[in-house]
C-alpha atoms as a PDB file:
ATOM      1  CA  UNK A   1      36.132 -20.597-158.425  1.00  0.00           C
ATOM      2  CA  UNK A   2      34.130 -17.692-158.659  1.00  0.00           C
ATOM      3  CA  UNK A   3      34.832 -14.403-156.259  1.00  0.00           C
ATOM      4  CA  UNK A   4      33.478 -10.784-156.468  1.00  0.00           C
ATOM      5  CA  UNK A   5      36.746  -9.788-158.912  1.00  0.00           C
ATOM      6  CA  UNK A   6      36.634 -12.521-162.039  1.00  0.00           C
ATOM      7  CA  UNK A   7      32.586 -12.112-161.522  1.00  0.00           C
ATOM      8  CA  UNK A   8      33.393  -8.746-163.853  1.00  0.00           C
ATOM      9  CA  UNK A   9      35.538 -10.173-166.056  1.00  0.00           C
ATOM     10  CA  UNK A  10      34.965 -14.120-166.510  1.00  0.00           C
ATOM     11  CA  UNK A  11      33.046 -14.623-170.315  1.00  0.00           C
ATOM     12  CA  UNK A  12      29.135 -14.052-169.576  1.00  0.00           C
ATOM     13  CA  UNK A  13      28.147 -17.238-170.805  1.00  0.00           C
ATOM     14  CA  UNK A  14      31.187 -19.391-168.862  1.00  0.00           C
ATOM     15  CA  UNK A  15      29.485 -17.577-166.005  1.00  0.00           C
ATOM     16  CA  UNK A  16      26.031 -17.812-166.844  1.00  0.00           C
ATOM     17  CA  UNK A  17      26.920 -22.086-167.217  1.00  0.00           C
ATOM     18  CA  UNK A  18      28.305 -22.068-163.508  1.00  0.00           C
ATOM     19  CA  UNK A  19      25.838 -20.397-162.064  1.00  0.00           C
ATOM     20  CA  UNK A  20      22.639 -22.122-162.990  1.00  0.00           C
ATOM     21  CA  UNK A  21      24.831 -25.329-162.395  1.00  0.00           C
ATOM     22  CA  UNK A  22      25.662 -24.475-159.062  1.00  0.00           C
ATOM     23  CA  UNK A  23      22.259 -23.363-158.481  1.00  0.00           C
ATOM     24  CA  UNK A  24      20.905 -27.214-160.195  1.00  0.00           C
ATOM     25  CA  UNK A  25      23.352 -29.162-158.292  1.00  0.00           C
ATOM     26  CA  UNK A  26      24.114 -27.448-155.059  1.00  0.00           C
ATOM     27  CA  UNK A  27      21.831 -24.651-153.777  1.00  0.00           C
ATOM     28  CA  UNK A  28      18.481 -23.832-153.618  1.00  0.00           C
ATOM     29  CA  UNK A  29      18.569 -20.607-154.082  1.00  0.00           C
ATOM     30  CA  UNK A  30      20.553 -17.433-155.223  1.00  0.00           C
ATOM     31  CA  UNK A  31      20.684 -16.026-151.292  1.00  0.00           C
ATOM     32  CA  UNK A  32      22.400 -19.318-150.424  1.00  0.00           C
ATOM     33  CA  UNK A  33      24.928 -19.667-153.392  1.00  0.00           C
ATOM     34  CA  UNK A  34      26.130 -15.862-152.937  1.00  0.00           C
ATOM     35  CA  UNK A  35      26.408 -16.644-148.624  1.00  0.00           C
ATOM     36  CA  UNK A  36      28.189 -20.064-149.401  1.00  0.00           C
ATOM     37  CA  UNK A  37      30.860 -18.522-151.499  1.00  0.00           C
ATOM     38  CA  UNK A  38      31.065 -15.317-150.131  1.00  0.00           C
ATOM     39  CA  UNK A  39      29.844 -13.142-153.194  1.00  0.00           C
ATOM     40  CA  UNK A  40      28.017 -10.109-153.457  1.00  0.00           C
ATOM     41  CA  UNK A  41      24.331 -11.070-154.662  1.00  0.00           C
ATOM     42  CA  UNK A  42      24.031  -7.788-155.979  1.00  0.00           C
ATOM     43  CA  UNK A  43      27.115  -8.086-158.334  1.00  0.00           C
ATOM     44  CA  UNK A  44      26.276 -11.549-159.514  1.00  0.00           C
ATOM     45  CA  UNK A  45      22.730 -10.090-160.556  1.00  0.00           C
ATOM     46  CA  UNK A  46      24.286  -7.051-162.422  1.00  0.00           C
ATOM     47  CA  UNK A  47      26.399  -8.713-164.617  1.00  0.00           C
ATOM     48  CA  UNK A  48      24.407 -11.175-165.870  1.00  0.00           C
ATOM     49  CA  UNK A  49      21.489  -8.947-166.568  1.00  0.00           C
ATOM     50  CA  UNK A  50      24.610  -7.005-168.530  1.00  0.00           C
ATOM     51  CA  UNK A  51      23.406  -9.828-171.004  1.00  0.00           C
ATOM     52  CA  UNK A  52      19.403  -9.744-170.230  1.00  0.00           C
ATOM     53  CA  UNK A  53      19.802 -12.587-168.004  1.00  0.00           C
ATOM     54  CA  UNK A  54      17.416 -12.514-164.701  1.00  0.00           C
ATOM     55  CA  UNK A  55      17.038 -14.842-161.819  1.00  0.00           C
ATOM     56  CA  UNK A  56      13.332 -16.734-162.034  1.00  0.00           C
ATOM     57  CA  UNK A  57      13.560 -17.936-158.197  1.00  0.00           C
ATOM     58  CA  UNK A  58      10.447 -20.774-159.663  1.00  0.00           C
ATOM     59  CA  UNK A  59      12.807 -22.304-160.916  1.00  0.00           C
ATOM     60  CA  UNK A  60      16.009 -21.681-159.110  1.00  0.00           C
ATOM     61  CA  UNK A  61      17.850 -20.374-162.453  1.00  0.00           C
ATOM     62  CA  UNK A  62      19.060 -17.448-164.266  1.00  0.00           C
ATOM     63  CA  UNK A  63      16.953 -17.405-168.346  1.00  0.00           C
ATOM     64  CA  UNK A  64      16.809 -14.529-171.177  1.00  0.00           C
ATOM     65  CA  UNK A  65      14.153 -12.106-170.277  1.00  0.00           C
END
């Protein structure tokens, strides 16, 4: 389960995988992932662009700049 603490620590690309699977399979956007599970949208974005990863809201995923 992700939560605002193992956001920080869990392995970029474990997190990277959940994310954009979440995002395929259950939400349709970012805003409604973070609300669902109670996660801070701003924390989610900052790690994963740690890595160069960004959110392209076309296609409801996080890619490689």
């Amino acid at each position: 389960m992700l939560n605002n603490e193992n956001i920080g620590t869990m392995d970029i690309n474990i997190l990277l995988s959940i994310v954009n699977m979440k995002l395929r399979d259950n939400y349709p956007s970012i805003e409604a992932l973070c609300y669902d599970m109670d996660i801070s949208e701003g924390t989610l974005i900052n790690r994963l662009n740690e890595d160069k990863y960004i959110y392209q809201k076309s296609n409801n995923q996080f890619i490689k700049k």
